[in-house]
PDB file of N, CA and C in Angstrom:
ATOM      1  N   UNK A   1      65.335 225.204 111.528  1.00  0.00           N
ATOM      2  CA  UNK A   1      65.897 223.902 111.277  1.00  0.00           C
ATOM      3  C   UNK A   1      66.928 223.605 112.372  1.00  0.00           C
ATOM      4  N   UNK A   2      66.713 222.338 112.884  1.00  0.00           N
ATOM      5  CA  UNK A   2      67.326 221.896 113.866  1.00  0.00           C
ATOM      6  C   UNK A   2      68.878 221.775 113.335  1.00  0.00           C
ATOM      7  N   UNK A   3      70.103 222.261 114.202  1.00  0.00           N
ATOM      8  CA  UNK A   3      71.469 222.379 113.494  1.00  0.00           C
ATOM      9  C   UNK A   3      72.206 221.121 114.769  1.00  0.00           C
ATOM     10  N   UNK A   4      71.566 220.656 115.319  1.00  0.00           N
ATOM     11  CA  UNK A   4      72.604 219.786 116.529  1.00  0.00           C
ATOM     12  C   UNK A   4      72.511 218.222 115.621  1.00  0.00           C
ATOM     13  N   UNK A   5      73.912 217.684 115.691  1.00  0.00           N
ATOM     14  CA  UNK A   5      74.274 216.526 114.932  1.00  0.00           C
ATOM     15  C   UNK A   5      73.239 215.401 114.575  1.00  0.00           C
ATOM     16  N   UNK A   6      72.446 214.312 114.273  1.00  0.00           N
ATOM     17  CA  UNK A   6      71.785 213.590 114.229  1.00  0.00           C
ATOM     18  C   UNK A   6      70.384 213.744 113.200  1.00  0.00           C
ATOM     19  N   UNK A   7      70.309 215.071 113.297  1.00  0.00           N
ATOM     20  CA  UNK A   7      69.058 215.330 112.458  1.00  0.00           C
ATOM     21  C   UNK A   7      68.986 215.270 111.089  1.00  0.00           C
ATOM     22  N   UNK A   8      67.925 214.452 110.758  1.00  0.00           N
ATOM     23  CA  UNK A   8      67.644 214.839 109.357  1.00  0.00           C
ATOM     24  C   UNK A   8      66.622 215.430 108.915  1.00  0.00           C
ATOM     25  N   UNK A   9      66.482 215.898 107.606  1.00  0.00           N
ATOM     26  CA  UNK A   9      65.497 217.193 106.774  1.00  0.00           C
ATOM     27  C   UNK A   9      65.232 216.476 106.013  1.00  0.00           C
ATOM     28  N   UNK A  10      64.563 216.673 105.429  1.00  0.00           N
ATOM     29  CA  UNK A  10      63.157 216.350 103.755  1.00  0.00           C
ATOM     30  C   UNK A  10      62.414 217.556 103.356  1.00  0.00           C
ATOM     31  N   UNK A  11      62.497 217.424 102.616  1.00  0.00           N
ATOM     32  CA  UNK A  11      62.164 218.757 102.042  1.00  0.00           C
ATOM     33  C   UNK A  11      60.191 219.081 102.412  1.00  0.00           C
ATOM     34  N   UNK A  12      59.905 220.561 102.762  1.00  0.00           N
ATOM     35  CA  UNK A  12      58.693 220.821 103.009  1.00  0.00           C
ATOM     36  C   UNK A  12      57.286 220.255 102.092  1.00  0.00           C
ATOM     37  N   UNK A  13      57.025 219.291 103.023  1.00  0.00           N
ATOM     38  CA  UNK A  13      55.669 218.688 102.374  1.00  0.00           C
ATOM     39  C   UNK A  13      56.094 217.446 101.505  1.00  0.00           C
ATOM     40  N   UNK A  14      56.490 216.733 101.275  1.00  0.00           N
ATOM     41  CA  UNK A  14      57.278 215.765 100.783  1.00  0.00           C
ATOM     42  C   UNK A  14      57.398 214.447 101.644  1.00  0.00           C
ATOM     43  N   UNK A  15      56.056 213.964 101.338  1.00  0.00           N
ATOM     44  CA  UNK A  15      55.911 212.931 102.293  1.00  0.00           C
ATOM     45  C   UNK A  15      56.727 211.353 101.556  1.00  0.00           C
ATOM     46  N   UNK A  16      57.267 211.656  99.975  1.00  0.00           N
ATOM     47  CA  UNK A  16      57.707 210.154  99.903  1.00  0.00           C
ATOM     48  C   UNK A  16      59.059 210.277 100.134  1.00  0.00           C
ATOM     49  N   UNK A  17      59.907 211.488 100.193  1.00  0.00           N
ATOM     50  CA  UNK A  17      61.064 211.696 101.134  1.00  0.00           C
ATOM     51  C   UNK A  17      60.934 211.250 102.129  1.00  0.00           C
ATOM     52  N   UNK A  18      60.473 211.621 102.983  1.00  0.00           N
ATOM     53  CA  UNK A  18      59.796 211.451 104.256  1.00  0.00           C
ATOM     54  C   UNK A  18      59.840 209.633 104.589  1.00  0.00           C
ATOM     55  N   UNK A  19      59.303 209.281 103.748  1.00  0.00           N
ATOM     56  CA  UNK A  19      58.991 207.810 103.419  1.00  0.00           C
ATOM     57  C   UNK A  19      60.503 206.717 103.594  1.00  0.00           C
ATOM     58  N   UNK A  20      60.924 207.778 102.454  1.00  0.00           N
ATOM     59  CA  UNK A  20      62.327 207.197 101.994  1.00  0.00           C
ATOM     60  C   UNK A  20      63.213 207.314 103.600  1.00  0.00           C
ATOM     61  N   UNK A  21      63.120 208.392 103.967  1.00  0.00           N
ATOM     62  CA  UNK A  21      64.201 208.584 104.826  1.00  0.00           C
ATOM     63  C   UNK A  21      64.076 207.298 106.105  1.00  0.00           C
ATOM     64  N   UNK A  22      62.777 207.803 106.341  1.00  0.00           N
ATOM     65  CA  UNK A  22      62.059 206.955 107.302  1.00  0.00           C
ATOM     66  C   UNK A  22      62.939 204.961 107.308  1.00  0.00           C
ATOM     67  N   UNK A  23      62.902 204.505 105.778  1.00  0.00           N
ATOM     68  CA  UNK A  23      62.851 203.536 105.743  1.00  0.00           C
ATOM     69  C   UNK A  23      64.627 202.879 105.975  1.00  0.00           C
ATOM     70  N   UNK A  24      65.160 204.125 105.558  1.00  0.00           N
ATOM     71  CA  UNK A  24      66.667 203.845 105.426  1.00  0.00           C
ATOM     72  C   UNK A  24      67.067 203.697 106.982  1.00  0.00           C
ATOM     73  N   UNK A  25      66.109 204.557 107.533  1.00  0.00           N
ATOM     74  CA  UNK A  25      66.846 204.838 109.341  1.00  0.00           C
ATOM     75  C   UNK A  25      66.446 203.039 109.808  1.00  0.00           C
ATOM     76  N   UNK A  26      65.161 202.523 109.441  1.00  0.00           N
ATOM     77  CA  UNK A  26      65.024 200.822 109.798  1.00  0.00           C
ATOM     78  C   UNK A  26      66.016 200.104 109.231  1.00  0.00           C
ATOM     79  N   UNK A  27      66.634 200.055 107.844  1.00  0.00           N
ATOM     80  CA  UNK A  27      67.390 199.323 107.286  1.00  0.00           C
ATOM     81  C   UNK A  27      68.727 199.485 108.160  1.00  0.00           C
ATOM     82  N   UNK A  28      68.975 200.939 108.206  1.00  0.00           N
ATOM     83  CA  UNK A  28      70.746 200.538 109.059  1.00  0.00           C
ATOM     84  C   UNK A  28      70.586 200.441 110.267  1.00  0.00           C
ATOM     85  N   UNK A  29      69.275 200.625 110.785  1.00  0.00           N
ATOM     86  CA  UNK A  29      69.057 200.637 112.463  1.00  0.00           C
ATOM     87  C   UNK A  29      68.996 201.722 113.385  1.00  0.00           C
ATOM     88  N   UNK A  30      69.514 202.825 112.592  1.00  0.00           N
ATOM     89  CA  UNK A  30      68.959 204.235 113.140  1.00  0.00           C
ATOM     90  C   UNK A  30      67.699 204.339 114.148  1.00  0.00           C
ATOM     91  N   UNK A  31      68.128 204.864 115.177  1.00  0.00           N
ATOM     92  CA  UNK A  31      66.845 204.975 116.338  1.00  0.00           C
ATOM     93  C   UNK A  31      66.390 206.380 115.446  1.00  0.00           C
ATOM     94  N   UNK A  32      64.803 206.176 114.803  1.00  0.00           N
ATOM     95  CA  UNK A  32      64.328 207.400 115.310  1.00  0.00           C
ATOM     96  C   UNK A  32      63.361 207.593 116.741  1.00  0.00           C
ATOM     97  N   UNK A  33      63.867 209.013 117.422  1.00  0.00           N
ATOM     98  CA  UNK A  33      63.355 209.165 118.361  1.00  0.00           C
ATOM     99  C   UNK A  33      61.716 210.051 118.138  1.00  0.00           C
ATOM    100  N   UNK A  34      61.753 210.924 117.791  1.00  0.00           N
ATOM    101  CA  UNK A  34      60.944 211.712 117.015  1.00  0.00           C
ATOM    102  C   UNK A  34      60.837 212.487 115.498  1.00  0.00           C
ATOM    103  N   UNK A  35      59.113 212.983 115.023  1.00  0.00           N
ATOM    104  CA  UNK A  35      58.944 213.348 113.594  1.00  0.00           C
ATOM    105  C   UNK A  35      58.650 214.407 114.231  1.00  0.00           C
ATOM    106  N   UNK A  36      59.359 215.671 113.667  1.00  0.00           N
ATOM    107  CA  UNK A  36      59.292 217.055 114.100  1.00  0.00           C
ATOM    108  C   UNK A  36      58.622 217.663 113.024  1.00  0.00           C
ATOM    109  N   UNK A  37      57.299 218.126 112.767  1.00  0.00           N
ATOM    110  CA  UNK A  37      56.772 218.610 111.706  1.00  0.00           C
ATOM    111  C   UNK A  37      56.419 220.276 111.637  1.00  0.00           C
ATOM    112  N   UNK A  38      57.018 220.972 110.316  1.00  0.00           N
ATOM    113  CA  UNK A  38      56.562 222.394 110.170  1.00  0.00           C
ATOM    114  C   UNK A  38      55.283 222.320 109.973  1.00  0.00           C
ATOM    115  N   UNK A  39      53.841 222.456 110.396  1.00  0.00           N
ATOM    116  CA  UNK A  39      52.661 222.172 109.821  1.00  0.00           C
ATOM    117  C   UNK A  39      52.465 223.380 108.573  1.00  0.00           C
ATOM    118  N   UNK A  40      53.129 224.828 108.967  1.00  0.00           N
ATOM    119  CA  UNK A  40      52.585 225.499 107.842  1.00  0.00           C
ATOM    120  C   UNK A  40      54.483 226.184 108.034  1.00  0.00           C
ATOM    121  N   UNK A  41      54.824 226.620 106.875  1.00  0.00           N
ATOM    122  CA  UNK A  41      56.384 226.884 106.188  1.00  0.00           C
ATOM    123  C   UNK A  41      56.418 228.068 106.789  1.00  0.00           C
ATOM    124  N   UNK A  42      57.172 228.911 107.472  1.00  0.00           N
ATOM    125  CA  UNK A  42      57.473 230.338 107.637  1.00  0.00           C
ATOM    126  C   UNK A  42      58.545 231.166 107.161  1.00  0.00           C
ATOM    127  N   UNK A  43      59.314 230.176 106.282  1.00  0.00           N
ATOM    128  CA  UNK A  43      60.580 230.869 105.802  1.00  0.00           C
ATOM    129  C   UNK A  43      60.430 231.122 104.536  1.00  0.00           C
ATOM    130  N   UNK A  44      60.237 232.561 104.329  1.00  0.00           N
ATOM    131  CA  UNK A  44      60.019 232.373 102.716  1.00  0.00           C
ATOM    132  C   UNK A  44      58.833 232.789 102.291  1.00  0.00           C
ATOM    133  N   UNK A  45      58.165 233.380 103.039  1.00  0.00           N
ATOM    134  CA  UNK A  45      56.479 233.498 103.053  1.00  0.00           C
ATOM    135  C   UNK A  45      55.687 232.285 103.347  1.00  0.00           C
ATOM    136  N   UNK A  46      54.486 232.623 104.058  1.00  0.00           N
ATOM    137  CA  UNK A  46      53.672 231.321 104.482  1.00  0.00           C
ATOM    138  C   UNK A  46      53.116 230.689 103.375  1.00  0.00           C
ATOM    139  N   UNK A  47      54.013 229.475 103.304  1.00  0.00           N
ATOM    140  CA  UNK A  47      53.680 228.287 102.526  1.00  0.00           C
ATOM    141  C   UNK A  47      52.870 227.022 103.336  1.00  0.00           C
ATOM    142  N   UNK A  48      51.607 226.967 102.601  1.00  0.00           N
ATOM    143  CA  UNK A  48      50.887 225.811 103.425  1.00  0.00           C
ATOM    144  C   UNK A  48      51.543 224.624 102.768  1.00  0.00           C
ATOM    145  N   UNK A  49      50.937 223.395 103.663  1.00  0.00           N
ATOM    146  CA  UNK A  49      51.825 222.262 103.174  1.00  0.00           C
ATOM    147  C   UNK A  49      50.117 221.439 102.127  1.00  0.00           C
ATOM    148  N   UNK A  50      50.995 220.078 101.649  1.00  0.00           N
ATOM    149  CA  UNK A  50      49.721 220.074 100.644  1.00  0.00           C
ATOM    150  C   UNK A  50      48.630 219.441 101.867  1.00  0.00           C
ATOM    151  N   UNK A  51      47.479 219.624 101.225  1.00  0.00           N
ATOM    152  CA  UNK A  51      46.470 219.006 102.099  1.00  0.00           C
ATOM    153  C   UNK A  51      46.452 217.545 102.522  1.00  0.00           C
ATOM    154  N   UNK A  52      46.487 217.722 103.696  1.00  0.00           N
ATOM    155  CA  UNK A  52      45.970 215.901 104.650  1.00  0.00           C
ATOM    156  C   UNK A  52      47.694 215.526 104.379  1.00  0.00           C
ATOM    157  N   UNK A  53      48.769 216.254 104.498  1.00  0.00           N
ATOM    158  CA  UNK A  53      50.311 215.437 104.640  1.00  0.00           C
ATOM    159  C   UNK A  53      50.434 215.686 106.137  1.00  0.00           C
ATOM    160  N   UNK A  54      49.498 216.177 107.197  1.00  0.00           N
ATOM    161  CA  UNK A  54      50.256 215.818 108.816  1.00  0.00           C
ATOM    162  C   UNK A  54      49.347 214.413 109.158  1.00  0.00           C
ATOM    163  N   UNK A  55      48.936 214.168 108.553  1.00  0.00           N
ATOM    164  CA  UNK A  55      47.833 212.802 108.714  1.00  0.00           C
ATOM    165  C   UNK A  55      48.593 211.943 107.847  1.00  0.00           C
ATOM    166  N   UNK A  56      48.997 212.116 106.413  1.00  0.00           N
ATOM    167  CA  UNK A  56      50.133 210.778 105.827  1.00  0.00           C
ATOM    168  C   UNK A  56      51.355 210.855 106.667  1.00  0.00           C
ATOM    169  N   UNK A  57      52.123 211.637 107.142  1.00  0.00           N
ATOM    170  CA  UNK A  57      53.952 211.683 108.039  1.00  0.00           C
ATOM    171  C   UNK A  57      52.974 210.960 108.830  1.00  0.00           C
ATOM    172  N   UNK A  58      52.029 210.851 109.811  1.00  0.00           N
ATOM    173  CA  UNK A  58      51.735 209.958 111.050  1.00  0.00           C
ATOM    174  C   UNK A  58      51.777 208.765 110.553  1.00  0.00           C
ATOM    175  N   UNK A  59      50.616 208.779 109.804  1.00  0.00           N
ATOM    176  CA  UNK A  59      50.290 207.318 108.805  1.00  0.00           C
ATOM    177  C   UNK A  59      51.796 206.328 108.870  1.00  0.00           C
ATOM    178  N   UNK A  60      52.630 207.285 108.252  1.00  0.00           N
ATOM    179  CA  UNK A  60      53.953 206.865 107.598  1.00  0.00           C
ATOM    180  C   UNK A  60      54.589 206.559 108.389  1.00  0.00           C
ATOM    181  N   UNK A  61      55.021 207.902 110.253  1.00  0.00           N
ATOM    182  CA  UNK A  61      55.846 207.395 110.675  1.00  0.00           C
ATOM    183  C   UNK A  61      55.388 205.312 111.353  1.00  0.00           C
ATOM    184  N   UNK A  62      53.758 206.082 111.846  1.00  0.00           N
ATOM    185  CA  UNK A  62      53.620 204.550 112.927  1.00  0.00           C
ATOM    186  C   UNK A  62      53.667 203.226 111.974  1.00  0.00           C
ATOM    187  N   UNK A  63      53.322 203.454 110.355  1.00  0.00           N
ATOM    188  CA  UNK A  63      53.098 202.180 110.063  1.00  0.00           C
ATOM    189  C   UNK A  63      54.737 201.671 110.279  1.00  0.00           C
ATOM    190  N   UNK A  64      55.982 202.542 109.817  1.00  0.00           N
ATOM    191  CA  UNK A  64      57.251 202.109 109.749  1.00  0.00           C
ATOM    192  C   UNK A  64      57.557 201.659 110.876  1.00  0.00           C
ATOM    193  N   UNK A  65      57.225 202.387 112.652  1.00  0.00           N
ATOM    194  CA  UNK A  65      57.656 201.716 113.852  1.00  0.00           C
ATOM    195  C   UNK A  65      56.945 200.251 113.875  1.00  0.00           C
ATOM    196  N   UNK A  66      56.023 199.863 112.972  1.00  0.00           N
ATOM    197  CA  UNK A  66      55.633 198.703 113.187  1.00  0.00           C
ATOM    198  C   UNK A  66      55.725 197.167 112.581  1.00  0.00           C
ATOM    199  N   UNK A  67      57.116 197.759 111.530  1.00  0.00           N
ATOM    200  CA  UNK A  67      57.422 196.899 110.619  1.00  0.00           C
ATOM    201  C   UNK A  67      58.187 195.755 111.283  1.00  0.00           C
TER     202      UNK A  67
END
């Protein structure tokens, strides 16, 4: 997990976090620059994420850059 100031987290696999966060950064104007994705969890034992969520975070981030 990224520790340098600016970043935010959502919890693993949790795409309406994801959603949420996404939408708050348009409302106050937050630049996001990039979606940094764990595709499979390594902390903790390998936790897969649920199926087809690196295809909804895309979905999610581009439809939001296009609002």
């Amino acid at each position: 997990m990224p520790l340098l100031p600016g970043f935010r987290h959502v919890p693993f696999g949790d795409i309406n976090a994801m959603r949420t966060m996404l939408s708050e950064c348009k409302k106050t104007g937050d630049d996001v620059a990039a979606v940094i994705l764990e595709p499979i969890q390594g902390e903790g034992g390998v936790i897969l994420p649920p199926t087809g969520i690196c295809r909804r975070c895309v979905n999610c981030a581009t439809s939001l850059a296009h609002c």
